[in-house]
Protein backbone atom coordinates (compact mmCIF):
# COMPACT_ATOMS: atom_id res chain seq x y z
CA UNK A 1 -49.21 103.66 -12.45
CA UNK A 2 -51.42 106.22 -14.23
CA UNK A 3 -55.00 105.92 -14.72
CA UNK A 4 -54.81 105.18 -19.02
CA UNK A 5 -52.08 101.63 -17.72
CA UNK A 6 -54.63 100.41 -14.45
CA UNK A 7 -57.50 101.04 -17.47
CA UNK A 8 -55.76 99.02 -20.09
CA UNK A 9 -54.16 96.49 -17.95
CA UNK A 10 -57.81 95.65 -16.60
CA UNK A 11 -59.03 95.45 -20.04
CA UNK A 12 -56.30 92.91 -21.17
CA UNK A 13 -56.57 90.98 -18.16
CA UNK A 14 -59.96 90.22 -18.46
CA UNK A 15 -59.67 89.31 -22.30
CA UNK A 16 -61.61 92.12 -23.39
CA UNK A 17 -61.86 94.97 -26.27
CA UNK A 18 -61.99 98.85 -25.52
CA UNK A 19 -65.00 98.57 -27.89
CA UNK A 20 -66.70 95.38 -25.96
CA UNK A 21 -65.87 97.70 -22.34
CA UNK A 22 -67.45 101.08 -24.18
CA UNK A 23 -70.32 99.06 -25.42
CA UNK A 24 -71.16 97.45 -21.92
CA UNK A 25 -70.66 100.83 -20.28
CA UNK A 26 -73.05 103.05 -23.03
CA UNK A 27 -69.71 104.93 -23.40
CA UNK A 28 -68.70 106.33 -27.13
CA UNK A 29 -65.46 104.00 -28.42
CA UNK A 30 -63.59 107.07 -28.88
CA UNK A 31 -64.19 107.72 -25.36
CA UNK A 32 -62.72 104.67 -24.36
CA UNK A 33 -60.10 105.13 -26.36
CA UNK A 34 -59.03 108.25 -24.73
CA UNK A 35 -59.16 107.08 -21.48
CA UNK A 36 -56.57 104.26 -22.34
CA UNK A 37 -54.11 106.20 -24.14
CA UNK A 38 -54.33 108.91 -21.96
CA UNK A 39 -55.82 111.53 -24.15
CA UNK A 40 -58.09 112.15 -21.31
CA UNK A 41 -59.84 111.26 -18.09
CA UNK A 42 -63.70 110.52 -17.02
CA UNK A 43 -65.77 112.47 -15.06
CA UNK A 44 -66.33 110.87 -11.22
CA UNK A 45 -69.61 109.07 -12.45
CA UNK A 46 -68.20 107.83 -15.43
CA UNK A 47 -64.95 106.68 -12.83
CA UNK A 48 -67.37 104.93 -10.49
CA UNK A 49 -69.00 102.88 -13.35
CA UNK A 50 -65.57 101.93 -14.67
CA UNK A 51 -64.71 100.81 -10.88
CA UNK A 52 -67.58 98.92 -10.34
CA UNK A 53 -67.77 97.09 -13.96
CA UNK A 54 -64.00 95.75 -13.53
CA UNK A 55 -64.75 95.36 -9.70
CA UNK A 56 -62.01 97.40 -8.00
CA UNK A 57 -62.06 100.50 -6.40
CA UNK A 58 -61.80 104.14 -7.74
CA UNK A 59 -58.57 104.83 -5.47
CA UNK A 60 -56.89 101.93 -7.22
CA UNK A 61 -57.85 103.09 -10.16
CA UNK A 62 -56.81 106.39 -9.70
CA UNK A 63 -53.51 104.87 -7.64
CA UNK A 64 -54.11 105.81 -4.27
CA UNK A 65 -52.79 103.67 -1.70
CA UNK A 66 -54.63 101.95 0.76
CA UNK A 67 -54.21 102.78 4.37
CA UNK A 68 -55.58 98.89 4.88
CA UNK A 69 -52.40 97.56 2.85
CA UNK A 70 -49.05 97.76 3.76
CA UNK A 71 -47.88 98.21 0.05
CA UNK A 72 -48.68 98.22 -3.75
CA UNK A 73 -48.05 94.51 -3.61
CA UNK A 74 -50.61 93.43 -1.30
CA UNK A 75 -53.22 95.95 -2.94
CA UNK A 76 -52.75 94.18 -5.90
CA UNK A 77 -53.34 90.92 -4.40
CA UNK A 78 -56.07 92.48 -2.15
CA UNK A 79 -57.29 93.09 -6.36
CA UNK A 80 -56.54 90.18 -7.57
CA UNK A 81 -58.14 87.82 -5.17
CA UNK A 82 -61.62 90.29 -5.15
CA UNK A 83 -61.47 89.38 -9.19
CA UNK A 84 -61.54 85.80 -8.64
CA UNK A 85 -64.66 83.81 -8.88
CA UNK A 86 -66.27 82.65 -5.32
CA UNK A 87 -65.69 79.25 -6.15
CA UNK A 88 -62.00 79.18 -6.64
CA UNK A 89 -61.41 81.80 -3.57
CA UNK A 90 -60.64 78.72 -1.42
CA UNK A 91 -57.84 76.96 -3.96
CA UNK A 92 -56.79 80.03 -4.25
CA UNK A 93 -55.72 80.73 -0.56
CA UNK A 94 -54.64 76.72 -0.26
CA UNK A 95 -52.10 77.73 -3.11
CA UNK A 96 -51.05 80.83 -1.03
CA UNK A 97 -50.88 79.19 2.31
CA UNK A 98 -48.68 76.15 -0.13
CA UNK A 99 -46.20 78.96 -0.73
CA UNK A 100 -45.56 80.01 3.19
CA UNK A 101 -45.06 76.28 3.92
């Protein structure tokens, strides 16, 4: 998935506005904007904030496997579990465990 998708799926998934993220970040809208549509790309500082506001990590962002993952699938719910409150980490791994069961 290219860098403008993980950027706008992050975005949507957390209910938010390219102008709300720009705002947070001190980065121009039109910025923004080009990073989501793909106009263009940040520079590594500008990639690190981005990473650490949505809390992931720059090689998912920039779709680089993990060699700690055995496939897109568990990086992503590596992701998704990281983006969860602390407080519903636990229900979250009863649900999983519910599933093997």
């Amino acid at each position: 998935m290219k860098f403008s998708d993980k950027l706008r799926f992050l975005i949507e998934e957390r209910n938010l506005t390219q102008k709300q993220v720009a705002q947070d970040l001190n980065i121009a809208p039109s910025t923004m904007g080009g990073y989501v549509q793909g106009m263009s790309q940040p520079d590594f500082d500008t990639l690190k904030i981005l990473a650490e506001y949505f809390d992931v990590t720059s090689d998912y962002l920039l779709d680089i496997p993990s060699k700690k993952t055995n496939n897109k699938l568990e990086n992503e719910l590596l992701r998704v579990f990281r983006s969860i409150p602390n407080e519903y980490k636990t229900i979250y791994i009863k649900q999983g465990k519910a599933f093997i069961k």
